[in-house]
N, C-alpha and C. Protein backbone atom coordinates (compact mmCIF):
# COMPACT_ATOMS: atom_id res chain seq x y z
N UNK A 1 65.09 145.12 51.02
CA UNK A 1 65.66 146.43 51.26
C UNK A 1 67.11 146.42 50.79
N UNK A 2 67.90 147.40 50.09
CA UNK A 2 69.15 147.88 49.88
C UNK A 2 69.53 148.55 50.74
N UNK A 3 71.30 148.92 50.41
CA UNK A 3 71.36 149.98 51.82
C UNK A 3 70.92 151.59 50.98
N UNK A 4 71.08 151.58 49.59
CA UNK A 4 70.04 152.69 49.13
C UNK A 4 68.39 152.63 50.06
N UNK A 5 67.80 151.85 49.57
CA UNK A 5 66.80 152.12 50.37
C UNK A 5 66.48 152.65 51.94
N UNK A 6 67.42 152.16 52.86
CA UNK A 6 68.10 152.59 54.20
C UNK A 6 68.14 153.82 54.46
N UNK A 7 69.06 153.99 53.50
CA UNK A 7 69.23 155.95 53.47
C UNK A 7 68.33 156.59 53.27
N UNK A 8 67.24 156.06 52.71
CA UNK A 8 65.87 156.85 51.93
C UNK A 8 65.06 157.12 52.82
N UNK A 9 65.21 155.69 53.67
CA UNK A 9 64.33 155.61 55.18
C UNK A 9 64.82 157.18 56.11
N UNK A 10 65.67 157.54 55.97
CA UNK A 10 66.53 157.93 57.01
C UNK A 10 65.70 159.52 57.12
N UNK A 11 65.59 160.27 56.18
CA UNK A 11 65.35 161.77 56.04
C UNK A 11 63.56 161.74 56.83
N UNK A 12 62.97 160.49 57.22
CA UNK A 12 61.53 160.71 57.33
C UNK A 12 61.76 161.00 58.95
N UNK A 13 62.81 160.67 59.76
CA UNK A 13 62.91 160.92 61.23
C UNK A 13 63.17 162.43 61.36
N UNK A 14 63.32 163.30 60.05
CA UNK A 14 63.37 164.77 60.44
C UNK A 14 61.70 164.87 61.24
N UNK A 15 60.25 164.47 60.54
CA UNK A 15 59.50 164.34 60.65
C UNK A 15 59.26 164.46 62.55
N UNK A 16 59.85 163.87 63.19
CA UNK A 16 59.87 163.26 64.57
C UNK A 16 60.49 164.03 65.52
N UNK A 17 59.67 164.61 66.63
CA UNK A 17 60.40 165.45 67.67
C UNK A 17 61.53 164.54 68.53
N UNK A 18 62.20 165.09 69.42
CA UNK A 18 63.09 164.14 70.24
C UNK A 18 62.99 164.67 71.40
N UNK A 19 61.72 164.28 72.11
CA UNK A 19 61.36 164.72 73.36
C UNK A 19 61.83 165.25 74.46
N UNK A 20 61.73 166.83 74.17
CA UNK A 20 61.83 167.98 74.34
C UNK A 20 63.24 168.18 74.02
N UNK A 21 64.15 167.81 73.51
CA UNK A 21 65.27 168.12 73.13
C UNK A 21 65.19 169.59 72.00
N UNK A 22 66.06 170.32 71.55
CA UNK A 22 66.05 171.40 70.52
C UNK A 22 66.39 170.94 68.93
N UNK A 23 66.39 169.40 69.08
CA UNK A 23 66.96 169.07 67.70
C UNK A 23 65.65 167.54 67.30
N UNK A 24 65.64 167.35 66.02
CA UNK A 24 64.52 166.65 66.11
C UNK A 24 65.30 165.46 65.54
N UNK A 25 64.89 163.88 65.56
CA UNK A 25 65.28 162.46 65.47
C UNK A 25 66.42 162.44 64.13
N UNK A 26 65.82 163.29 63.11
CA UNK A 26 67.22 163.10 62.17
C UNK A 26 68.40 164.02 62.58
N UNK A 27 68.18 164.85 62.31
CA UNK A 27 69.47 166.00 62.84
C UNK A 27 70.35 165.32 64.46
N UNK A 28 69.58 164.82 65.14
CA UNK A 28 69.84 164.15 66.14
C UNK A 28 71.08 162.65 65.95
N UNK A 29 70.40 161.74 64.92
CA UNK A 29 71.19 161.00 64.15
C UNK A 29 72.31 161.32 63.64
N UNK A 30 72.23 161.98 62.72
CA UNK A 30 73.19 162.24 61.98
C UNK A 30 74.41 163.28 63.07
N UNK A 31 73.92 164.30 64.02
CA UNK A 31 75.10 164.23 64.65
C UNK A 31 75.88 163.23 65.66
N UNK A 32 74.86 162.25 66.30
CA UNK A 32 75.40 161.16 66.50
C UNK A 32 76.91 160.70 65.43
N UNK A 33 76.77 160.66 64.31
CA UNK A 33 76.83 160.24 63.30
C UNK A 33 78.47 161.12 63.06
N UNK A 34 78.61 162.07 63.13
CA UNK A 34 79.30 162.93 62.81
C UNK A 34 80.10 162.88 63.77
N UNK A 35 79.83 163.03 65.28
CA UNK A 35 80.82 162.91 66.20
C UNK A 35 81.72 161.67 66.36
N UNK A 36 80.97 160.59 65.67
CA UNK A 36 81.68 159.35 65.61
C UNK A 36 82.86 159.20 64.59
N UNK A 37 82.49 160.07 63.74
CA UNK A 37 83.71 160.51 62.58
C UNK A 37 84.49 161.37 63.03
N UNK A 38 84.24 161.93 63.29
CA UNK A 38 85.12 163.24 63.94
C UNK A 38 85.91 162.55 64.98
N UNK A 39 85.37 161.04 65.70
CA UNK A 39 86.82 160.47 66.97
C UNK A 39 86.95 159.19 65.96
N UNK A 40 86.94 159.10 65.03
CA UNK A 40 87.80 157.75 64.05
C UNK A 40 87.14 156.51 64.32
N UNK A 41 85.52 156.59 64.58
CA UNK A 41 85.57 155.23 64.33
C UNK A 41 85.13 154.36 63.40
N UNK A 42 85.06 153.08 63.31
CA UNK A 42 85.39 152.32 62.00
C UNK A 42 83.45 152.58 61.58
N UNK A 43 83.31 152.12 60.10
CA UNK A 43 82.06 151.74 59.95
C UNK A 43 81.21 151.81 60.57
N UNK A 44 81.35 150.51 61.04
CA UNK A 44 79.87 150.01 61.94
C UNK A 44 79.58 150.89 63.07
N UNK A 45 80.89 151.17 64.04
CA UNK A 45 80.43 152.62 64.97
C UNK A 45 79.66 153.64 64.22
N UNK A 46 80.02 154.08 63.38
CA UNK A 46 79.65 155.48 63.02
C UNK A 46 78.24 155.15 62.34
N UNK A 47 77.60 153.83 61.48
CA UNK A 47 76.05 153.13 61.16
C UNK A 47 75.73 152.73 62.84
N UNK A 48 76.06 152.36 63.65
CA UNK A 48 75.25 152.29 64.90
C UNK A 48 74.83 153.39 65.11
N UNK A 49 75.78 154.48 65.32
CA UNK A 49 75.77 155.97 66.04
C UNK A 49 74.55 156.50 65.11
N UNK A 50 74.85 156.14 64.14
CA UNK A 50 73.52 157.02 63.09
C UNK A 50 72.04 156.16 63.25
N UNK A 51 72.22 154.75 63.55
CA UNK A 51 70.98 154.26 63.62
C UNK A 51 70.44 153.85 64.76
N UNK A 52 71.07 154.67 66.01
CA UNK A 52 70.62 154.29 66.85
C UNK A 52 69.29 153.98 67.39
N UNK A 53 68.64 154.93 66.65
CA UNK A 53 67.42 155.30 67.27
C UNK A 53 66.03 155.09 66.06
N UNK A 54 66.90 154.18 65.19
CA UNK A 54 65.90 154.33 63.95
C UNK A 54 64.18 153.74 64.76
N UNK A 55 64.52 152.63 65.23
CA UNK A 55 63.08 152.43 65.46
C UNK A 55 62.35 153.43 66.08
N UNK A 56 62.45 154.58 65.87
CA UNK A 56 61.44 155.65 66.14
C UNK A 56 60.73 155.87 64.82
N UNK A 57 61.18 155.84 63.39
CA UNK A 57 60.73 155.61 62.60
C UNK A 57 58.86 153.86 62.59
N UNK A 58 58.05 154.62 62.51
CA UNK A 58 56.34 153.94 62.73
C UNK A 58 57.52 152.53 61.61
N UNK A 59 58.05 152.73 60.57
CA UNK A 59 58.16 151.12 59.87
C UNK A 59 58.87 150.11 60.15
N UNK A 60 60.00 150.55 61.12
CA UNK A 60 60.66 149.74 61.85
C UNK A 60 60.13 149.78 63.20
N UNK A 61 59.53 150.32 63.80
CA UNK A 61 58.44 149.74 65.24
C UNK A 61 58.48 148.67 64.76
N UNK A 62 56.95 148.97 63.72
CA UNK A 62 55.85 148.01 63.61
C UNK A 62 56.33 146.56 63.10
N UNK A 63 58.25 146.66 62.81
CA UNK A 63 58.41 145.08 62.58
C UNK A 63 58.61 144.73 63.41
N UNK A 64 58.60 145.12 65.23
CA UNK A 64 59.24 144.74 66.20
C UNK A 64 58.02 145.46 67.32
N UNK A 65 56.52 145.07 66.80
CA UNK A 65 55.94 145.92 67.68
C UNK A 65 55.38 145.44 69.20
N UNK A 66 55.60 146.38 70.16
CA UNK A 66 55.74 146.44 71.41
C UNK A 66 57.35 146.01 72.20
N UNK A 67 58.36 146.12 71.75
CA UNK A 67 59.62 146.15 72.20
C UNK A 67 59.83 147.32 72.02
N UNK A 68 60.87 148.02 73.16
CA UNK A 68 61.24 149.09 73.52
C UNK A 68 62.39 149.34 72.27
N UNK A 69 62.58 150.97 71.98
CA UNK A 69 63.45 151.10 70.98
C UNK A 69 64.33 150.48 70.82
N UNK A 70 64.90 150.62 71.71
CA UNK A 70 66.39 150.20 71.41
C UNK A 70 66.38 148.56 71.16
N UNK A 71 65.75 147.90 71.47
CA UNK A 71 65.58 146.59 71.06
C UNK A 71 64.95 145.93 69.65
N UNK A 72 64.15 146.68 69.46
CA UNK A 72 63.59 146.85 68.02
C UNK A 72 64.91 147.46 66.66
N UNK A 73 65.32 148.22 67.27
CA UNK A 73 66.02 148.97 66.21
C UNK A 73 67.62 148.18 66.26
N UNK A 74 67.72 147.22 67.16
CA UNK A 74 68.67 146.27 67.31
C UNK A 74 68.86 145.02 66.26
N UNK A 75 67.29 144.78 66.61
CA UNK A 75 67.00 143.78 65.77
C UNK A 75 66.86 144.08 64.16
N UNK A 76 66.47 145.11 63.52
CA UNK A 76 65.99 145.51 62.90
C UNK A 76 67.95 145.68 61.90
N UNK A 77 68.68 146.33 63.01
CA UNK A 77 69.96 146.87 62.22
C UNK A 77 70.74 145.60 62.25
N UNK A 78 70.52 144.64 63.30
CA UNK A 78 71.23 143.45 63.44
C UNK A 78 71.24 142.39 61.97
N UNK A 79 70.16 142.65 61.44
CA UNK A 79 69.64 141.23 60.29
C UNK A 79 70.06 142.15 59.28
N UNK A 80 70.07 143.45 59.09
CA UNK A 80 70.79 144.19 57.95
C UNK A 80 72.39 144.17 57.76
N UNK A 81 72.63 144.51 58.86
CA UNK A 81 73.89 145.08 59.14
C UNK A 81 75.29 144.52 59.87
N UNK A 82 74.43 143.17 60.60
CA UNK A 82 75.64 142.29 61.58
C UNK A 82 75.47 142.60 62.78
N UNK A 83 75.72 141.55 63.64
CA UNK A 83 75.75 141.43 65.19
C UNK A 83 76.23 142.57 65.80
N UNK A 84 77.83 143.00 64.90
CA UNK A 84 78.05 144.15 65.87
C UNK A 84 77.47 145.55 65.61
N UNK A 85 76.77 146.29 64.51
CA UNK A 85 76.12 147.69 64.63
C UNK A 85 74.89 146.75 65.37
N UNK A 86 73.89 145.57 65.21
CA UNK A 86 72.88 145.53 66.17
C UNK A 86 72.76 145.55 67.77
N UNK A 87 74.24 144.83 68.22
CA UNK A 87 74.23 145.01 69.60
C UNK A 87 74.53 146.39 70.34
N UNK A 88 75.81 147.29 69.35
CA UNK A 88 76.25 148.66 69.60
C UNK A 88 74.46 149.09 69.54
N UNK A 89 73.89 149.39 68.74
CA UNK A 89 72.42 150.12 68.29
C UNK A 89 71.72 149.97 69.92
N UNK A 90 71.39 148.24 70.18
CA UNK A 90 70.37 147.99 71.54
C UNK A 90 71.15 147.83 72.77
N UNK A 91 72.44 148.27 72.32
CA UNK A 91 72.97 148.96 74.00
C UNK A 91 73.51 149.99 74.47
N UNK A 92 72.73 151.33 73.40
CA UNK A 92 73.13 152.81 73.94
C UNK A 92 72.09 152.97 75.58
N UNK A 93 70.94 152.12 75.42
CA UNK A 93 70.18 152.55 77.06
C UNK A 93 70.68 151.93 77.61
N UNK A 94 71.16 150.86 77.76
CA UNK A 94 72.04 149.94 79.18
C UNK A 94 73.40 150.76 79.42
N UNK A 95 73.80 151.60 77.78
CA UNK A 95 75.14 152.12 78.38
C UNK A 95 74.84 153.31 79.46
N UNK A 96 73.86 154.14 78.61
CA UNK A 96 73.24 155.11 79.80
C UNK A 96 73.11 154.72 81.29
N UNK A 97 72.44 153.49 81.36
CA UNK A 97 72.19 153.27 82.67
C UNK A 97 73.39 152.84 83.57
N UNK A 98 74.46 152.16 82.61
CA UNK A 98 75.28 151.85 83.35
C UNK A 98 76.72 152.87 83.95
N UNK A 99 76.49 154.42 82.71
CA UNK A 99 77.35 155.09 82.65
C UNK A 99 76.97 155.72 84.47
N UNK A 100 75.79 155.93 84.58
CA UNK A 100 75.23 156.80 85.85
C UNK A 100 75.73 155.59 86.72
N UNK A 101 75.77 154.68 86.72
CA UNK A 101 76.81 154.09 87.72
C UNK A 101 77.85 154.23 87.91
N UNK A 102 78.91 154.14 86.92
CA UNK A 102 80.28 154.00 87.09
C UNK A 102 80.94 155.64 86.53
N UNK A 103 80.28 156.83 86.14
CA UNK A 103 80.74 157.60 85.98
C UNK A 103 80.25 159.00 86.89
N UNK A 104 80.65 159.27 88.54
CA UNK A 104 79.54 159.98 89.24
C UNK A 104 79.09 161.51 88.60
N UNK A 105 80.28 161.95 87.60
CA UNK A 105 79.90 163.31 86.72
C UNK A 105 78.26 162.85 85.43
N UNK A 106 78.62 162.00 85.26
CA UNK A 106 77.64 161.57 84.06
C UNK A 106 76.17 162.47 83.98
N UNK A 107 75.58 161.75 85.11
CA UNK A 107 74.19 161.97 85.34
C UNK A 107 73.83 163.82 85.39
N UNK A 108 74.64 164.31 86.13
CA UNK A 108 74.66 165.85 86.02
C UNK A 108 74.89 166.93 84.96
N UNK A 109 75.28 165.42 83.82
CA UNK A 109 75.23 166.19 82.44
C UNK A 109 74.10 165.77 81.29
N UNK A 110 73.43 165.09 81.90
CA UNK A 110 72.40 164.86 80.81
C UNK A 110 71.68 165.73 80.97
N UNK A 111 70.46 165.72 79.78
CA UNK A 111 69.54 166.96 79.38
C UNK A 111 68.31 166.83 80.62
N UNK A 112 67.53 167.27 80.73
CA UNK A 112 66.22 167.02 81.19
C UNK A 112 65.57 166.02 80.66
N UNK A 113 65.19 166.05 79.65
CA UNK A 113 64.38 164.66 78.55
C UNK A 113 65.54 163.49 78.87
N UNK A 114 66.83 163.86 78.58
CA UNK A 114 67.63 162.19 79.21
C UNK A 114 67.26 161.83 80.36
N UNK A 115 67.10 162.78 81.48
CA UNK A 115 67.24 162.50 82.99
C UNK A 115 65.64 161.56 83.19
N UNK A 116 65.01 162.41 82.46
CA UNK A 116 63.61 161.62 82.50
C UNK A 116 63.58 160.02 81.75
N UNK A 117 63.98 160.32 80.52
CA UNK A 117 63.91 159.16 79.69
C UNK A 117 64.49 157.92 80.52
N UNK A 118 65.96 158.08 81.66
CA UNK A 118 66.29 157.24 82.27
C UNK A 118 65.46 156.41 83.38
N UNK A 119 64.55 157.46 83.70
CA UNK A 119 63.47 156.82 84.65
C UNK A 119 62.79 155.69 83.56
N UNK A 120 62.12 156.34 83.04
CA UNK A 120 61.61 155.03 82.29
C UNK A 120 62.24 154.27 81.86
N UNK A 121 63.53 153.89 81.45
CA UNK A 121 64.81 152.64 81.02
C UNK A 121 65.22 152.15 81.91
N UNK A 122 64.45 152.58 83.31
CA UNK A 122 65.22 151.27 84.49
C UNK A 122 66.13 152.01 85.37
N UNK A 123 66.21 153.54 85.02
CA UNK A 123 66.96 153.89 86.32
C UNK A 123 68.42 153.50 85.90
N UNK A 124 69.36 153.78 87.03
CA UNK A 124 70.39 153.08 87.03
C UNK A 124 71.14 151.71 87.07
N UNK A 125 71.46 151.38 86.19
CA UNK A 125 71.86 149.67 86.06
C UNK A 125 72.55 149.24 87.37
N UNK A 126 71.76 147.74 87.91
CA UNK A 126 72.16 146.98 88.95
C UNK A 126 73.86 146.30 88.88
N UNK A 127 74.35 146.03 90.07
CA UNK A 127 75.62 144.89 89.77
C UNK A 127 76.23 144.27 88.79
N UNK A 128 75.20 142.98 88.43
CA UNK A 128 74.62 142.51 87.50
C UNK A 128 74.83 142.71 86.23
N UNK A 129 73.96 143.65 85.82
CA UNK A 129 74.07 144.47 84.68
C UNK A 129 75.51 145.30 84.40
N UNK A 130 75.42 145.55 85.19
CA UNK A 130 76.99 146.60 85.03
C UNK A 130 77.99 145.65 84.48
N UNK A 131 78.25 144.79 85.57
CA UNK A 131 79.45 143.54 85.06
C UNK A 131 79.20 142.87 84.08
N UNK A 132 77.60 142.26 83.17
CA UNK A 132 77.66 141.70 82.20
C UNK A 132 78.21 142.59 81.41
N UNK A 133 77.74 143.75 81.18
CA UNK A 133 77.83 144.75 80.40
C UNK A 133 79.11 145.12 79.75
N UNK A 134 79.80 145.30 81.38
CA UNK A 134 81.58 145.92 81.04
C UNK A 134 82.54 144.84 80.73
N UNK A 135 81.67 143.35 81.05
CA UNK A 135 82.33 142.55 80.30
C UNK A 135 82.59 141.78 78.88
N UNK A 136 81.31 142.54 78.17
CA UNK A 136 81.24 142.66 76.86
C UNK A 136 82.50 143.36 76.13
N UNK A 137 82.73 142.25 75.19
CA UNK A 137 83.92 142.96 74.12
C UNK A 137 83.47 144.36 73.18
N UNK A 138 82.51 144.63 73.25
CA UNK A 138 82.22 145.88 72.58
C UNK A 138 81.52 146.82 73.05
N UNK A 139 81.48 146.89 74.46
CA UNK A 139 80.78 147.63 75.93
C UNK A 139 81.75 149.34 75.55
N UNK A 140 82.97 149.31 75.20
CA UNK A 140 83.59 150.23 75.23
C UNK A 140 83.42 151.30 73.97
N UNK A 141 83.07 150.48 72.96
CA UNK A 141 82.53 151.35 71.49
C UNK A 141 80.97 151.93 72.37
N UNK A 142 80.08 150.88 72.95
CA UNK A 142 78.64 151.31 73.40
C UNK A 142 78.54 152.79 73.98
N UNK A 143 79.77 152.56 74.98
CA UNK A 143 80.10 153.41 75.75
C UNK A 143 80.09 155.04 74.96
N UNK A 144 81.45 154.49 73.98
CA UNK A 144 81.76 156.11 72.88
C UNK A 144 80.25 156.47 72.55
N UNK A 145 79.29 155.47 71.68
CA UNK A 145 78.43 155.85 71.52
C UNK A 145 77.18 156.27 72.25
N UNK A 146 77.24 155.78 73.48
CA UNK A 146 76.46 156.80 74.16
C UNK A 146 76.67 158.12 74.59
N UNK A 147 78.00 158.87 75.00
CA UNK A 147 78.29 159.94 74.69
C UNK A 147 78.61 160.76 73.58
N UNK A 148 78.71 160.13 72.27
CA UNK A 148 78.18 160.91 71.15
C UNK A 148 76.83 161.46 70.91
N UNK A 149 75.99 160.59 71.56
CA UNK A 149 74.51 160.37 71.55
C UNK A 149 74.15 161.58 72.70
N UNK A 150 74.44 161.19 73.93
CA UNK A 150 74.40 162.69 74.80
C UNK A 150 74.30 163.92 74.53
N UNK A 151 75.69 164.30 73.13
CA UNK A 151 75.70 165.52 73.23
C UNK A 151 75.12 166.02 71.73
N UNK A 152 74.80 164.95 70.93
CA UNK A 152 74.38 165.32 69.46
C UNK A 152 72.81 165.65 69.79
N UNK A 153 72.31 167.15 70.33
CA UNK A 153 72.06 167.52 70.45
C UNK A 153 71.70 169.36 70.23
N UNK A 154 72.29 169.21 69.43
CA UNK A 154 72.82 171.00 69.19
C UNK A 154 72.11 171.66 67.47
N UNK A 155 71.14 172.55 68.12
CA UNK A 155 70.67 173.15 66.80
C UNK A 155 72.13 173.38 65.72
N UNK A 156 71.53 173.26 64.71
CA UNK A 156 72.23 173.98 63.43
C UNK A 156 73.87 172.91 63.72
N UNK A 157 74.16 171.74 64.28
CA UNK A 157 75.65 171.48 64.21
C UNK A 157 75.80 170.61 63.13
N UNK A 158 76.48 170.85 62.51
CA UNK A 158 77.64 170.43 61.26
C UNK A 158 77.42 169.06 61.29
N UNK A 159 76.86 167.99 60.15
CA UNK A 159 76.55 166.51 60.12
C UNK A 159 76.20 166.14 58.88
N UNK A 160 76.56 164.73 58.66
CA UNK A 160 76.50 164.44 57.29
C UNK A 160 74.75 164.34 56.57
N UNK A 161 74.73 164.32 55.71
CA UNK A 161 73.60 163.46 55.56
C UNK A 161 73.38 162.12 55.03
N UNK A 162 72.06 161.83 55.47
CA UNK A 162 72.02 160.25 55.41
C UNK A 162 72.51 159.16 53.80
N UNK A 163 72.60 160.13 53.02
CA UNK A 163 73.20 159.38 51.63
C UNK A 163 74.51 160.04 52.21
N UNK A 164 75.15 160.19 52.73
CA UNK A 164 76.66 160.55 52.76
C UNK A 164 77.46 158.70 53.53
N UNK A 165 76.28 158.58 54.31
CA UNK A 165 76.55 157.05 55.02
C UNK A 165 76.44 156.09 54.08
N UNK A 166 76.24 155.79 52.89
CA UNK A 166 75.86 155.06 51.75
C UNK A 166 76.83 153.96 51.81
N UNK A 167 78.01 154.71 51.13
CA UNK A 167 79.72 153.52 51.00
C UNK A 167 79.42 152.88 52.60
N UNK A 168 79.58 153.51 53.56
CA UNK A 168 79.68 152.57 55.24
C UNK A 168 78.80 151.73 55.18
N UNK A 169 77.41 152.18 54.95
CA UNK A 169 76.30 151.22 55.39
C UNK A 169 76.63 149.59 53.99
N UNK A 170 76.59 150.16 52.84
CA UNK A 170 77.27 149.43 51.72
C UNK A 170 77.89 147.94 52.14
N UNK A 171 79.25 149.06 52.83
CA UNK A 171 79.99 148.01 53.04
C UNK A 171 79.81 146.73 54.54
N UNK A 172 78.92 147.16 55.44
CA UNK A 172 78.28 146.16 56.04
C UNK A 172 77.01 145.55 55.97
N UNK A 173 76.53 145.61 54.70
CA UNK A 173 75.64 145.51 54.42
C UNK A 173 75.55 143.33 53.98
N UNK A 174 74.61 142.90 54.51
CA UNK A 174 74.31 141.19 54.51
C UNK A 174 73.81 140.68 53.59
C-alpha cells in the first residue's frame, strides 16, 4: 500500500451509515479531520482524527478480524503510520469512556448513537483505566480527538477531502 492508495481507500466509507447519526463514516471522518485543522494540530493528529474509524471499512476489519474497531484500525494505522497516529486512532473509545468520568458535562452532550455506543465500549472507564490512561504522554491529543470526533457530526459541514490529507499522510508514512 502507498499513502496514495490510503486516500483511495478513504471515499468507500461514504458507502457506510454511522449509526443513526445524520452524517455517514466519510463525511464523519473527514470532519473529524477538519476540526483538527481548524485547532492546529500537527500531522499525525489531524491522520488519526481522519482515520479514526477506518476499520469500519470490510478491508481493514478483515485484517484484524474479530477485534473491536478501534483496535483493528489501531493496528492497521499503527504499521502504516507510527505508534503515535496508531495509539491516538485505538484510544478515541477509552477517551470516551474516560471523558464521562472526569468530565460531569460530557455525557449530556453526546448524541443518542454515542450514549448507546458507550454501553457497548464498557460504560464508563474504571480507576484503573482512567489513571493509566491520563498518564499516557499522548492521553491529551486522545482527548482533543475525541471531542473533534463528538461533534463532527453535522450535515453539509465544511471538510477536506481525503486526497487533500495526501502531503500529511505522505509525510508519516513507514
Amino acid at each position: 500500500m502507498t499513502p496514495a492508495a490510503l486516500c483511495a481507500m478513504l471515499p468507500r466509507l461514504a458507502a457506510l451509515p454511522m449509526m443513526g447519526e445524520p452524517v455517514d463514516q466519510l463525511a464523519h471522518a473527514m470532519q473529524t479531520a477538519q476540526l483538527a485543522i481548524a485547532d492546529g494540530a500537527d500531522d499525525a493528529l489531524v491522520v488519526a482524527a481522519a482515520l479514526h474509524d477506518v476499520a469500519r471499512l470490510p478491508e481493514v476489519s478483515a485484517l484484524h478480524r474479530g477485534l473491536p474497531h478501534e483496535t483493528a484500525a489501531a493496528r492497521f494505522c499503527g504499521e502504516l503510520l507510527g505508534a503515535r497516529v496508531g495509539w491516538l486512532v485505538g484510544a478515541h473509545v477509552l477517551a470516551k469512556r474516560v471523558l464521562v468520568v472526569t468530565d460531569p458535562a460530557y455525557a449530556g452532550g453526546l448524541s443518542g448513537a454515542s450514549t448507546s455506543s458507550l454501553a457497548l465500549q464498557g460504560g464508563a472507564a474504571c480507576g484503573a483505566e482512567v489513571e493509566r490512561f491520563t498518564a499516557h504522554c499522548w492521553a491529551g491529543d486522545a482527548l482533543r480527538l475525541r471531542r473533534w470526533d463528538d461533534l463532527a457530526k453535522v450535515p453539509g459541514a465544511a471538510a477536506p477531502r481525503p486526497s487533500d490529507l495526501l502531503d500529511r499522510i505522505a509525510r508519516l508514512w513507514r
